[in-house]
Protein backbone atom coordinates (compact mmCIF):
# COMPACT_ATOMS: atom_id res chain seq x y z
CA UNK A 1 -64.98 29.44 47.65
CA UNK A 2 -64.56 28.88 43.69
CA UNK A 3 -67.52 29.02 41.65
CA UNK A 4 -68.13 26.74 38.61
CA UNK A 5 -67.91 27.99 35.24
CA UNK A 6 -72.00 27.08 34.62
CA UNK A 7 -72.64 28.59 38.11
CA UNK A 8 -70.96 32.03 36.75
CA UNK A 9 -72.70 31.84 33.58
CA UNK A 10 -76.07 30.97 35.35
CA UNK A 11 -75.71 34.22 37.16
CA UNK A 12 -74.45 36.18 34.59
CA UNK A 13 -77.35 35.74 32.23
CA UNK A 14 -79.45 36.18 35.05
CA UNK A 15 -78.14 39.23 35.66
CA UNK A 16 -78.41 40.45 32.12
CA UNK A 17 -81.82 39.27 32.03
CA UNK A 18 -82.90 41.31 34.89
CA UNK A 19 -80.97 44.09 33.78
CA UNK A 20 -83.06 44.28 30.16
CA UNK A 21 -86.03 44.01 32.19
CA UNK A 22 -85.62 46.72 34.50
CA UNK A 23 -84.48 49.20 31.61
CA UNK A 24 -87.33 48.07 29.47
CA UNK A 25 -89.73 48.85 32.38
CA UNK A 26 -88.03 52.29 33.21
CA UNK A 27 -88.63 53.15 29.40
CA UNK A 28 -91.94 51.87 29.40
CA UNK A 29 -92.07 54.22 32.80
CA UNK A 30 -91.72 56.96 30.78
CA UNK A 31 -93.61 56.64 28.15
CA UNK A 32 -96.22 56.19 30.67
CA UNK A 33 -95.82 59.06 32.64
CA UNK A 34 -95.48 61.44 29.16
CA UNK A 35 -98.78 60.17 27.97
CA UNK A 36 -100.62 59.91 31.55
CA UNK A 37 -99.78 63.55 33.03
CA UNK A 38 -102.54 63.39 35.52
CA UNK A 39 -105.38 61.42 36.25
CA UNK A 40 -109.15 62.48 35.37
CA UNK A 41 -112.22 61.69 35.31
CA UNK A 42 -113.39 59.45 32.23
CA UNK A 43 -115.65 60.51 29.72
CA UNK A 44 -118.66 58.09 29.57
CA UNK A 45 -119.22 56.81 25.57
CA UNK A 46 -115.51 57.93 24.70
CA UNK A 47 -112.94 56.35 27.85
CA UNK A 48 -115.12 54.58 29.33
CA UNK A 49 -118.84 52.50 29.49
CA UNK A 50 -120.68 52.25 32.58
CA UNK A 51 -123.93 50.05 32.93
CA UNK A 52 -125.77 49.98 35.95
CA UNK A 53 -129.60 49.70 37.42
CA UNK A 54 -130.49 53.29 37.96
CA UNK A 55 -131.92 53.21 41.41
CA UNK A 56 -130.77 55.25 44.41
CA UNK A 57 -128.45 52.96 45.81
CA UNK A 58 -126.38 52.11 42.73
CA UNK A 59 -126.00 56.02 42.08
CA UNK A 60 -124.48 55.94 45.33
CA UNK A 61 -122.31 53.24 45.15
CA UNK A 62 -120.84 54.61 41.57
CA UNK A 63 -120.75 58.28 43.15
CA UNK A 64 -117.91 56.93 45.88
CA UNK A 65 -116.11 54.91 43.63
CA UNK A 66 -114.06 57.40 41.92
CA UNK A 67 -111.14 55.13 41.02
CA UNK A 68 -113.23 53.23 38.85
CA UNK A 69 -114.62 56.17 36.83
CA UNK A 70 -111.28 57.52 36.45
CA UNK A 71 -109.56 57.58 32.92
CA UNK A 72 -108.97 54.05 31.93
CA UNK A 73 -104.67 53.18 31.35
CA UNK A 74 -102.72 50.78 29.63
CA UNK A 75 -101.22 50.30 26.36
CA UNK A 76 -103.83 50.08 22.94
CA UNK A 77 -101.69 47.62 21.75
CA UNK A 78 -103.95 44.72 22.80
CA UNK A 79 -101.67 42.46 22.18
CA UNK A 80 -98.84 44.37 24.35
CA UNK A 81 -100.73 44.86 26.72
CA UNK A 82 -102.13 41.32 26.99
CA UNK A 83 -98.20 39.87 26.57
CA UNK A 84 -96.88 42.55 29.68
CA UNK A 85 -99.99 40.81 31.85
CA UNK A 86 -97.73 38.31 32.23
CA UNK A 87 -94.00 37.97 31.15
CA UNK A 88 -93.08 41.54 33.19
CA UNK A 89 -91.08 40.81 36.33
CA UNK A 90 -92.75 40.49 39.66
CA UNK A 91 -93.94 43.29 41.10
CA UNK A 92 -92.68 42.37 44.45
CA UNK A 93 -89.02 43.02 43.20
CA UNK A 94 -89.97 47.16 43.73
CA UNK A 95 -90.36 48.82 46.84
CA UNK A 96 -94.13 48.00 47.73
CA UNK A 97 -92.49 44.29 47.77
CA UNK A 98 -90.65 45.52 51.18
CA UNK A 99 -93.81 46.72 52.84
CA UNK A 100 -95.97 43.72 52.66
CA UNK A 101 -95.52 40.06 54.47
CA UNK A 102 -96.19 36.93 52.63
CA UNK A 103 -96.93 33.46 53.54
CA UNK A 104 -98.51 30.49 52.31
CA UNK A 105 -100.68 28.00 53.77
CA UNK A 106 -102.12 24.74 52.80
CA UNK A 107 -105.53 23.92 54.27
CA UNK A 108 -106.30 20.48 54.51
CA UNK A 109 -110.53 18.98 53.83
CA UNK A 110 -111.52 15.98 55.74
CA UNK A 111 -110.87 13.93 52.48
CA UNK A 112 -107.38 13.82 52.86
CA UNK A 113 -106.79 16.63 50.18
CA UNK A 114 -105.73 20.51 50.61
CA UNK A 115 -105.67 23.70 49.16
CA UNK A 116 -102.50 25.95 48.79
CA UNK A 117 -103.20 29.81 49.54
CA UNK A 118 -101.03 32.54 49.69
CA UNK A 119 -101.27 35.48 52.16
CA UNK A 120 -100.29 38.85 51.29
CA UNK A 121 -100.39 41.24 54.41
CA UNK A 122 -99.49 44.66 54.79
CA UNK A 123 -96.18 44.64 56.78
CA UNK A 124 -96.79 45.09 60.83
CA UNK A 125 -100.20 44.18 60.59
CA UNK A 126 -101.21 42.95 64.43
CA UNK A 127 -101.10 39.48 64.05
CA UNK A 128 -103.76 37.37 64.39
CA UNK A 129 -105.19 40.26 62.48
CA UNK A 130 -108.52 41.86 63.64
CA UNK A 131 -111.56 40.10 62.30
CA UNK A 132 -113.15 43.62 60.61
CA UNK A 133 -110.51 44.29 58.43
CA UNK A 134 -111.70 43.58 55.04
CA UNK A 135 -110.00 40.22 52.94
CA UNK A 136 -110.20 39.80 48.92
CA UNK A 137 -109.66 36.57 47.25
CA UNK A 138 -107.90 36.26 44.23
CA UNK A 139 -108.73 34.10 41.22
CA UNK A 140 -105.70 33.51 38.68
CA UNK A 141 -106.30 32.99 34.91
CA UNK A 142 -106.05 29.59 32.93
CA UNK A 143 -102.11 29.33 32.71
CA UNK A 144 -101.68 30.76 36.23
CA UNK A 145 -100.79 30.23 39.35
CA UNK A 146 -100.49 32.96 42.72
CA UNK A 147 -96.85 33.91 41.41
CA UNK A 148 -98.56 35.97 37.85
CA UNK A 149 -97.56 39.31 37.63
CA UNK A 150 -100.98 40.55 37.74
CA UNK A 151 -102.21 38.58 40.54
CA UNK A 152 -99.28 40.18 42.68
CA UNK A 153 -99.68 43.38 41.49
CA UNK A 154 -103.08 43.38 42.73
CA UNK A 155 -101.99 41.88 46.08
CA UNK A 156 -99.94 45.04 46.53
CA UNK A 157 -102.54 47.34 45.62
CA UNK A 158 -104.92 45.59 48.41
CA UNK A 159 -102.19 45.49 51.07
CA UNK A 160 -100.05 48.44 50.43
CA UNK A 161 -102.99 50.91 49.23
CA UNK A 162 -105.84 50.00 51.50
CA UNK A 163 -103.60 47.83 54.08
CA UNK A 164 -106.67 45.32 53.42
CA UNK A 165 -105.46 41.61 53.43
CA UNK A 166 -105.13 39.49 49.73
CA UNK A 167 -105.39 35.69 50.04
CA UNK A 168 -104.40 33.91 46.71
CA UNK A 169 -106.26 30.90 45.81
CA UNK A 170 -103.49 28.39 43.89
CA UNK A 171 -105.69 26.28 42.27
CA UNK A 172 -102.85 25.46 39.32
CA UNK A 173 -102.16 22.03 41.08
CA UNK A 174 -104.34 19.38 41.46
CA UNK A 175 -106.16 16.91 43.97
CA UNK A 176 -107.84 13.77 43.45
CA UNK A 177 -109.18 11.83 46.65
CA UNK A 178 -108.60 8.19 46.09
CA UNK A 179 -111.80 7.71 45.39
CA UNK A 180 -112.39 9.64 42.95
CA UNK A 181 -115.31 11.48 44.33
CA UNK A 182 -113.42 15.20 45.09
CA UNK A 183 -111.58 16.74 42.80
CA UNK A 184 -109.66 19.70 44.27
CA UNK A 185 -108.14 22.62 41.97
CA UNK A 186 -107.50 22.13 38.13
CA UNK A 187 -108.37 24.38 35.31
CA UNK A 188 -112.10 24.08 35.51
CA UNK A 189 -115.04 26.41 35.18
CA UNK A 190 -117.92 24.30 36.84
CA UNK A 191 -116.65 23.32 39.99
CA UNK A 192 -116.41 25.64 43.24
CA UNK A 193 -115.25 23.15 45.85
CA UNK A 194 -111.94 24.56 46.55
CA UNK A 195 -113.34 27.96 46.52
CA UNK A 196 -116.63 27.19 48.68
CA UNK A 197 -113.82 25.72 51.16
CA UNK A 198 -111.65 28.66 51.54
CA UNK A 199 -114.76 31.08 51.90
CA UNK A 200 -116.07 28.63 54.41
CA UNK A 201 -112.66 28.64 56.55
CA UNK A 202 -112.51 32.33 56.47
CA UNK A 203 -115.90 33.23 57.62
CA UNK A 204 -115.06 30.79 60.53
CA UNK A 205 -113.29 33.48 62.24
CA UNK A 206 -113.73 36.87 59.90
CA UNK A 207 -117.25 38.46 59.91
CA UNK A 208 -116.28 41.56 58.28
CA UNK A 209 -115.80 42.70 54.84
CA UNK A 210 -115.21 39.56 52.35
CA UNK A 211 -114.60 39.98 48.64
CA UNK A 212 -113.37 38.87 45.57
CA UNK A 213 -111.92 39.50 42.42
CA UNK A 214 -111.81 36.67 39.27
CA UNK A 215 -109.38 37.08 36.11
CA UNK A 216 -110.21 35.68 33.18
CA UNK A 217 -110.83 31.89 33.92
CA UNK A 218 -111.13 33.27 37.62
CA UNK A 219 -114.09 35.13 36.76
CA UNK A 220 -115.67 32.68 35.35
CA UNK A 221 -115.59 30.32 38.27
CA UNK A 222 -116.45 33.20 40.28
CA UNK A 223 -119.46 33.92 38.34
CA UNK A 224 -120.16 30.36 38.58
CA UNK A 225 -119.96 29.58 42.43
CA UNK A 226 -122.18 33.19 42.66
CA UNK A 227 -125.13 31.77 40.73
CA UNK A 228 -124.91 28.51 41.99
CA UNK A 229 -125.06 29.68 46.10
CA UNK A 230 -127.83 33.10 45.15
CA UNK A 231 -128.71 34.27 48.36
CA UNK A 232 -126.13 32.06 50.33
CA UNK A 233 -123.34 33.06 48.66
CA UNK A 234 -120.84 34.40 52.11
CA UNK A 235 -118.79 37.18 49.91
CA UNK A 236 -119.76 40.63 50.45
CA UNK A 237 -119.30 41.50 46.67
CA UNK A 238 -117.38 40.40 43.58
CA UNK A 239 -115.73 41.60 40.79
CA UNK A 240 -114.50 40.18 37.46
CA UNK A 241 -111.67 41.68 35.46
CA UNK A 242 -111.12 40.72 31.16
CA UNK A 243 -113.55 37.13 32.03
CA UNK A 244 -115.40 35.17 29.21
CA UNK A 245 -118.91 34.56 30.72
CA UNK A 246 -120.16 32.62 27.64
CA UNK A 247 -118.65 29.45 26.33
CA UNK A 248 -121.24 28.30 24.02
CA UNK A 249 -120.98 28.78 20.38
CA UNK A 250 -121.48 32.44 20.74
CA UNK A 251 -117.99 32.49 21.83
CA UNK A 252 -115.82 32.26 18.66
CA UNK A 253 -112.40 32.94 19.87
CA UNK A 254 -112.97 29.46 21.31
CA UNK A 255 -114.88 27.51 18.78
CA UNK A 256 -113.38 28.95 15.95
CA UNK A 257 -110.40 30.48 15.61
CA UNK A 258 -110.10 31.56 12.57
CA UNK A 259 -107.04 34.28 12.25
CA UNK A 260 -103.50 33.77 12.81
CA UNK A 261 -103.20 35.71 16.24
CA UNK A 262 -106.34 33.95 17.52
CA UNK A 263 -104.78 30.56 16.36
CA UNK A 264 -101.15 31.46 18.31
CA UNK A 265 -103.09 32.36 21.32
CA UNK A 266 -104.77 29.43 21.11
CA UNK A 267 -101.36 27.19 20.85
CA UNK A 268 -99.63 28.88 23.27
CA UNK A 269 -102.62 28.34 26.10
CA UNK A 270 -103.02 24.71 25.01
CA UNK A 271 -99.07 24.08 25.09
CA UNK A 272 -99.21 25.66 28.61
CA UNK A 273 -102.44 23.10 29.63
CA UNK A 274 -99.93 20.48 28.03
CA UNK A 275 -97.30 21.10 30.71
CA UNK A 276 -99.71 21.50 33.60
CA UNK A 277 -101.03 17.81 32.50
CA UNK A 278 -97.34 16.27 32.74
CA UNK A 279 -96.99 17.83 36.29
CA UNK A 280 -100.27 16.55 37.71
CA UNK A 281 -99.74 13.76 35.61
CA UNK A 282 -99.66 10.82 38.75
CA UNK A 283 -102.94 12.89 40.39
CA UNK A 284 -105.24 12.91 37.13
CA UNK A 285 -104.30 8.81 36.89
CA UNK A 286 -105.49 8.43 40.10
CA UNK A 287 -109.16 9.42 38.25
CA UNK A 288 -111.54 6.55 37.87
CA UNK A 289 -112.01 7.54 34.09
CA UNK A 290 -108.16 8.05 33.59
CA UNK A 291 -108.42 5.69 30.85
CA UNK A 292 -110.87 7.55 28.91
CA UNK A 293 -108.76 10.32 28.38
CA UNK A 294 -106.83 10.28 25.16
CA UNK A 295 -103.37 11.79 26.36
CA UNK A 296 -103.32 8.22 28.91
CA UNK A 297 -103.10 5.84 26.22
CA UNK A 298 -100.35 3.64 25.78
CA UNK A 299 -101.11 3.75 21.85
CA UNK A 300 -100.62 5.53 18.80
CA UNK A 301 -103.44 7.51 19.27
CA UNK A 302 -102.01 9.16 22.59
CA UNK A 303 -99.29 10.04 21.01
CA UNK A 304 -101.05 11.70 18.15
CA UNK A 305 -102.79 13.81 20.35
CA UNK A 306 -100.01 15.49 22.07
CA UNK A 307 -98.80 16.23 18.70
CA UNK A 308 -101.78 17.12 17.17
CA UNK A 309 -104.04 18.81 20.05
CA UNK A 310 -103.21 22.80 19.18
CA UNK A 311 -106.56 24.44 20.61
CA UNK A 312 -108.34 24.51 24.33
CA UNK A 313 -111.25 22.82 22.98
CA UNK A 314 -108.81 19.81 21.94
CA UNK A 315 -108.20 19.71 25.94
CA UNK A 316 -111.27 20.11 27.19
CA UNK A 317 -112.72 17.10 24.93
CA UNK A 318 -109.32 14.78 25.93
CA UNK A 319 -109.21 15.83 29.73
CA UNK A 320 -111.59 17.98 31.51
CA UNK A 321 -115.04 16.64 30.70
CA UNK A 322 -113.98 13.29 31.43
CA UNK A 323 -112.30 14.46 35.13
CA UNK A 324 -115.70 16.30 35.43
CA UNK A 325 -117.96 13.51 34.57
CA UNK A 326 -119.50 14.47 31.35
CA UNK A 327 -120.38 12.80 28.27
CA UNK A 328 -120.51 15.58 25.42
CA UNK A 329 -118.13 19.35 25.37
CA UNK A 330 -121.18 21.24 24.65
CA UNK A 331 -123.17 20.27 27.57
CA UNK A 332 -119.57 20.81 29.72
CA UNK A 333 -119.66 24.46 28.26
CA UNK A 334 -123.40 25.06 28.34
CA UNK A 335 -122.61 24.63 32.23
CA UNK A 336 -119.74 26.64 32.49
CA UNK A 337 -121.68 29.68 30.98
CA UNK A 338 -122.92 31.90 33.48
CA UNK A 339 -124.14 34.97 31.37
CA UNK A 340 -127.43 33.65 31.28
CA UNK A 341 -127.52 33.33 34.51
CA UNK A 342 -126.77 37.45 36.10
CA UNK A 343 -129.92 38.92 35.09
CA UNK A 344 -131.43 36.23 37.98
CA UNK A 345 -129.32 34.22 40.15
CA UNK A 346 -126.49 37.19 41.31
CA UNK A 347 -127.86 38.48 44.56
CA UNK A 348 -124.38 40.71 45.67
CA UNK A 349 -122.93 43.47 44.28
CA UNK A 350 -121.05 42.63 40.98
CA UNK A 351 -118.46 44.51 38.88
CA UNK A 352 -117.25 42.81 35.39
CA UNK A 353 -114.90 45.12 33.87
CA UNK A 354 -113.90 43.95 30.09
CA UNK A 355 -112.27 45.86 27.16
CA UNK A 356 -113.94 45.73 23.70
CA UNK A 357 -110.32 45.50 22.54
CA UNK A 358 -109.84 41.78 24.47
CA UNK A 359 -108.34 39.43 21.77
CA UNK A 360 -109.70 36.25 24.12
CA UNK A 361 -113.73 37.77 24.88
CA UNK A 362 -115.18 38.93 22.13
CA UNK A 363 -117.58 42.08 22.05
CA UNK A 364 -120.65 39.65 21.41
CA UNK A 365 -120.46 37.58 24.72
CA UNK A 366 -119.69 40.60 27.01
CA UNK A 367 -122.68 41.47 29.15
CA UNK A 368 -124.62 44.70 27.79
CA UNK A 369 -126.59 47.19 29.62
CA UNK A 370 -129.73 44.98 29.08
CA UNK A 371 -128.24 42.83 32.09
CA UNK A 372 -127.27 45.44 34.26
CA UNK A 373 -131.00 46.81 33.91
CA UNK A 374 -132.25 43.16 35.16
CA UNK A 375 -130.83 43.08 37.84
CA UNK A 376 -129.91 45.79 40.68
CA UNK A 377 -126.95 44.16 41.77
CA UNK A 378 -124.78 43.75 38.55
CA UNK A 379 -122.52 46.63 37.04
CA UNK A 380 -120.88 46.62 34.06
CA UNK A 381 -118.03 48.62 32.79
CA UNK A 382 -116.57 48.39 29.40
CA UNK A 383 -113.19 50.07 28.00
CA UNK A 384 -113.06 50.98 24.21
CA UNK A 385 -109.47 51.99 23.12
CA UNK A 386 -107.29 50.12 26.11
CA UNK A 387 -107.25 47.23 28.72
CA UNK A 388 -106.38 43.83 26.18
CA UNK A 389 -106.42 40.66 27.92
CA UNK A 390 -105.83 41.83 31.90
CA UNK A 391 -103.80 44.69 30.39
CA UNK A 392 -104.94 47.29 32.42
CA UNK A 393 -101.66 48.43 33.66
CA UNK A 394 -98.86 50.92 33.34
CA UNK A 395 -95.54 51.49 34.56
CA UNK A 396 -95.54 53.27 37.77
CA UNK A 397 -99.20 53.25 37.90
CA UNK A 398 -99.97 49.66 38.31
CA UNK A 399 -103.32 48.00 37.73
CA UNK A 400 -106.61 50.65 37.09
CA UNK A 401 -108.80 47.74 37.01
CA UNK A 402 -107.76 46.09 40.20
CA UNK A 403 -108.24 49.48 41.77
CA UNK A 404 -110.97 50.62 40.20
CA UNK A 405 -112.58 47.32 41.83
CA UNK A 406 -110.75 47.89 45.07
CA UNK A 407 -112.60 51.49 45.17
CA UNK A 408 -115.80 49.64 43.91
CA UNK A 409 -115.55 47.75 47.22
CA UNK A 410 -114.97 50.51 49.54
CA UNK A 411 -118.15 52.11 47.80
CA UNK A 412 -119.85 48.73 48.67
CA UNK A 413 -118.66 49.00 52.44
CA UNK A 414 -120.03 52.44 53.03
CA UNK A 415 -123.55 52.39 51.37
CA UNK A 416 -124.42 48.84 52.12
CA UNK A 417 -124.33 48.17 55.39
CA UNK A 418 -123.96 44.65 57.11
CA UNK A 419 -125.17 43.57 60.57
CA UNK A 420 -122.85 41.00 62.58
CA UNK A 421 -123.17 37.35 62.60
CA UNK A 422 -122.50 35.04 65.34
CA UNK A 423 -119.77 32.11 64.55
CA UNK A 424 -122.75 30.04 64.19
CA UNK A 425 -124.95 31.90 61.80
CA UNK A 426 -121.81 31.99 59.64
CA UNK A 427 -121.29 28.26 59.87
CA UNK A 428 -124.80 27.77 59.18
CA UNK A 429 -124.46 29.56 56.06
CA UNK A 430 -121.57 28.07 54.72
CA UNK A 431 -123.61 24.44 55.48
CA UNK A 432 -126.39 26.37 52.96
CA UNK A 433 -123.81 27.30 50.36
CA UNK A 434 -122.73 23.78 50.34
CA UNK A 435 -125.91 22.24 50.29
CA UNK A 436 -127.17 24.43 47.31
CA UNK A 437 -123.77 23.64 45.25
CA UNK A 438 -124.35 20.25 45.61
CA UNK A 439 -127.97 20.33 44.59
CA UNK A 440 -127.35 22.35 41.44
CA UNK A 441 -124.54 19.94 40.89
CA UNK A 442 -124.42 18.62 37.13
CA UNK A 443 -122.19 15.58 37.98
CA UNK A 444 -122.52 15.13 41.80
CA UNK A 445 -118.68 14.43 41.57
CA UNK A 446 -117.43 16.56 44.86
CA UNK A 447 -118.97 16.28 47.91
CA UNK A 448 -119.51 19.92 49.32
CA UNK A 449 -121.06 18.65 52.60
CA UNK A 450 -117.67 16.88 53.51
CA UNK A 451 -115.54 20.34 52.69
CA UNK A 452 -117.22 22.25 55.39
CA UNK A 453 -118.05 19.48 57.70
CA UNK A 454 -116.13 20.39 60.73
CA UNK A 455 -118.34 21.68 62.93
CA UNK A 456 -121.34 19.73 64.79
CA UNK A 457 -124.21 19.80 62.39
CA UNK A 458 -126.47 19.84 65.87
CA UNK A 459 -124.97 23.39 66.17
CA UNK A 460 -125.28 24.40 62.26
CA UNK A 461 -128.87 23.42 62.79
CA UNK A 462 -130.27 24.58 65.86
CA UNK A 463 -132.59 27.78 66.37
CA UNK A 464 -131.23 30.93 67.48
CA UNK A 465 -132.67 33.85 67.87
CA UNK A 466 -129.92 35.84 65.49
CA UNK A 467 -131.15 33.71 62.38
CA UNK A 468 -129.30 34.43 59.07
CA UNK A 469 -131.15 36.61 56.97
CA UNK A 470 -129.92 34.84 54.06
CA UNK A 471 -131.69 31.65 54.65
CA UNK A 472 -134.03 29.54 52.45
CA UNK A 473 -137.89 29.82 52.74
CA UNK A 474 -139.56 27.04 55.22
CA UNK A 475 -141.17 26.14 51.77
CA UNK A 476 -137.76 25.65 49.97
CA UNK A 477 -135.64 22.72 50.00
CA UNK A 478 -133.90 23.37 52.87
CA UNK A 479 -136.85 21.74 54.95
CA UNK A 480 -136.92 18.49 52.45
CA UNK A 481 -135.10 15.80 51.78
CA UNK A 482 -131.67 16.50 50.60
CA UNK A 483 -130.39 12.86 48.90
CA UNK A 484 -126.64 12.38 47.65
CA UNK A 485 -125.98 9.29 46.08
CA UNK A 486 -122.03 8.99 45.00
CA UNK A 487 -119.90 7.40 47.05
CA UNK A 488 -119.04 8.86 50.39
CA UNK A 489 -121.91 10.74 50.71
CA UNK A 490 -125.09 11.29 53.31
CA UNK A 491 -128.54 10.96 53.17
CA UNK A 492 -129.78 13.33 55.76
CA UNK A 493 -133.11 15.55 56.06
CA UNK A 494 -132.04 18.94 57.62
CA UNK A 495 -135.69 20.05 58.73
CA UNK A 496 -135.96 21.77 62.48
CA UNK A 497 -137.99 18.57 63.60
CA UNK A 498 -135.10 16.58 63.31
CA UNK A 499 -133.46 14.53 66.65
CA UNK A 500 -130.23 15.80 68.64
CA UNK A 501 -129.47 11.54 68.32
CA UNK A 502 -129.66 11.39 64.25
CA UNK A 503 -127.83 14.93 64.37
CA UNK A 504 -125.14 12.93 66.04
CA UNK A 505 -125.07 10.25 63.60
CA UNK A 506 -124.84 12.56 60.70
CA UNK A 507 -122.00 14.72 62.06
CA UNK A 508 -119.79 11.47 62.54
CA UNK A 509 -120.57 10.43 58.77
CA UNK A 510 -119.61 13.34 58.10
């Protein structure tokens, strides 16, 4: 069989291409290994910054995890080290690729949309695996997608180290019902439909250990589904790794760039957005305020824009708030903030880990010790000299954050211990997570109620004597009326008084 002369070259500069990478890595190797002898424990105030509510528990919990209060690595080159987060080949193409399985899965909602996940297993895992072992979700960054260096190489660290199971949540392509009234996926910080959705299908048949860890933009919609759901939130804990929490005007990496390297960073990001418009181009016309959006126009104008339009903000003001159903930017990032929000509305164990040396969070916005203080459940740790942008990682060493999280979980496992739930319990909750997204809903654009509604809500409903013990009050809203008025949605009053006959009626609505 002859090959053609573009095939040969084709392979031939892929071949040179993964040739410079793997010699760059095995240099990079060992430098690492020369300057990282050994690990040891980190020196709080000089390697490393620790925040946490000093009570008996928390002491505890820190005590066990000893990954995370090991010496911090990665290159003090933030820049470097923010670059190598994501333009260093897979992870997968090592050896740990060969001991893991991987598989992906698109779950579909009752609205005719779906959500793309990834599995990453450890390799002869009993399959269907048991129900106790433990599962972390993974949140990509604002350019991503589940392929990112990073995101893999903490899928390996969660199947091959702990033999835990990763599920990658690919929210890089988009959904729109026809409608207009869901909105599935997108690079968003105020919406946690798609993520409400894949928690809900897990806990349908996993009652043990569930957590999850956000980078960057993932953090921030973590952060954001966590204070919107408080005491109904289904993870076990969370954890967010180099996230901005704050997008007011407090954040000036994003409102004002004002040096060169903040400017670049902010042209490459928004060229990126750019492409991930044109291929979700059909799917964000299908919008009802598609012709809002600057970008759509058929005029001069529209083609200004994707000439002129170098920063995220220039996005956000074209696109997003208009998919989202706002009016003004600021009140679309006044939303999306959720450091306001820890000190109160964070009811499960937290980890944000940031470096003071990130060129996209600046020191101002990162949560201080005043938070942690607050609130019993939130711990902070802060890295000084290394870390960038996700740059937490090393040749040969992979990712300290990612397990420096991963041990913060195991920590979580042991000292807080979790009594078993019944299928129904679990569903129940998940119909309470939904409910309290929806009512703390800016735009009432996605209907949460329809993304869980698979079950009979006669059986979500009913009395049992193994009640949740994260349920709302009898004098919370839970027992009132509960009123959606977009399209598509139900008008129902949840209360135990309530007939097996209108029960009926509302699960087929649903």
């Amino acid at each position: 069989m002859m090959l053609s002369s573009a095939s040969l070259t084709r392979n031939h500069t892929m071949l040179v291409a993964a040739s410079t990478s793997a010699v760059l890595c095995a240099v990079l190797t060992c430098t690492a290994i020369l300057r990282h002898p050994k690990r040891k424990r980190a020196t709080q105030g000089k390697d490393i910054f620790v925040f946490a509510h000093p009570s008996e528990r928390n002491e505890k919990i820190l005590a066990s995890a000893t990954d995370l209060l090991s010496e911090p690595w990665g290159f003090e080159n933030c820049h470097l080290a923010s670059a190598l987060a994501v333009i260093r080949m897979s992870p997968f193409w090592g050896s740990w690729g060969q001991l893991v399985t991987r598989r992906t899965e698109k779950l579909s909602t009752p609205e005719g949309g779906d959500i793309e996940v990834e599995f990453i297993e450890p390799l002869g895992m009993q399959q269907p695996p048991k129900s106790n072992v433990p599962m972390i979700i993974l949140l990509h960054g604002i350019m991503g997608h589940n392929r990112e260096p990073y995101i893999e190489q903490a899928a390996l660290h969660i199947a091959v180290e702990k033999r835990w199971r990763a599920v990658i949540l690919n929210y890089g392509k988009l959904r729109v019902s026809e409608s207009g009234t869901s909105i599935l996926g997108g690079y968003n910080f105020v919406d946690g439909g798609d993520l409400n959705f894949l928690i809900s299908h897990i806990r349908k048949y996993h009652d043990g250990f569930l957590g999850a860890i956000g980078f960057s933009m993932g953090g921030a919609k973590l952060v954001h589904y966590l204070c919107r759901t408080r005491e109904h939130c289904q993870l076990d804990a969370a954890c967010t790794i180099s996230s901005p929490l704050d997008f007011t005007a407090n954040n000036i990496t994003v409102h004002e760039p004002d040096t060169f390297v903040q400017r670049m960073y902010h042209f490459v990001v928004t060229a990126a957005l750019k492409v991930w418009v044109l291929k979700n181009w059909n799917e964000i016309k299908k919008h009802p305020n598609a012709k809002k959006m600057q970008p759509f126009r058929r005029t001069s104008s529209g083609l200004l824009w994707w000439i002129q339009a170098t920063k995220v903000t220039d996005v956000d003001n074209a696109i997003t708030i208009h998919t989202r159903g706002y009016d003004d930017i600021h009140k679309y990032y006044d939303d999306a903030t959720g450091a306001h929000r820890l000190r109160e509305d964070v009811k499960i164990p937290f980890l944000c880990v940031t470096a003071l040396n990130d060129p996209f969070v600046p020191k101002e916005i990162i949560p201080g010790e005043d938070v942690a203080l607050a609130n019993e459940n939130i711990f902070i740790v802060t890295t000084p000299r290394v870390g960038g942008h996700i740059g937490f990682w090393v040749p040969g060493k992979g990712c300290w954050a990612t397990k420096g999280s991963l041990s913060f979980f195991d920590s979580v496992k042991l000292h807080i211990k979790k009594k078993p739930r019944s299928y129904f319990v679990r569903r129940k909750a998940s119909f309470r997570a939904a409910h309290y997204l929806q009512r703390t809903s800016s735009t009432k654009l996605t209907n949460y109620f329809k993304f869980i509604a698979h079950d009979s809500i006669q059986n979500l409903l009913r009395d049992g004597e193994n009640d949740d013990p994260a349920t709302v009050s009898k004098s919370e809203s839970f027992d009132s009326q509960c009123t959606l008025k977009q399209a598509g949605a139900i008008q129902c009053s949840p209360s135990r008084n309530i007939s097996s006959s209108s029960l009926t009626g509302i699960s087929r609505g649903l």
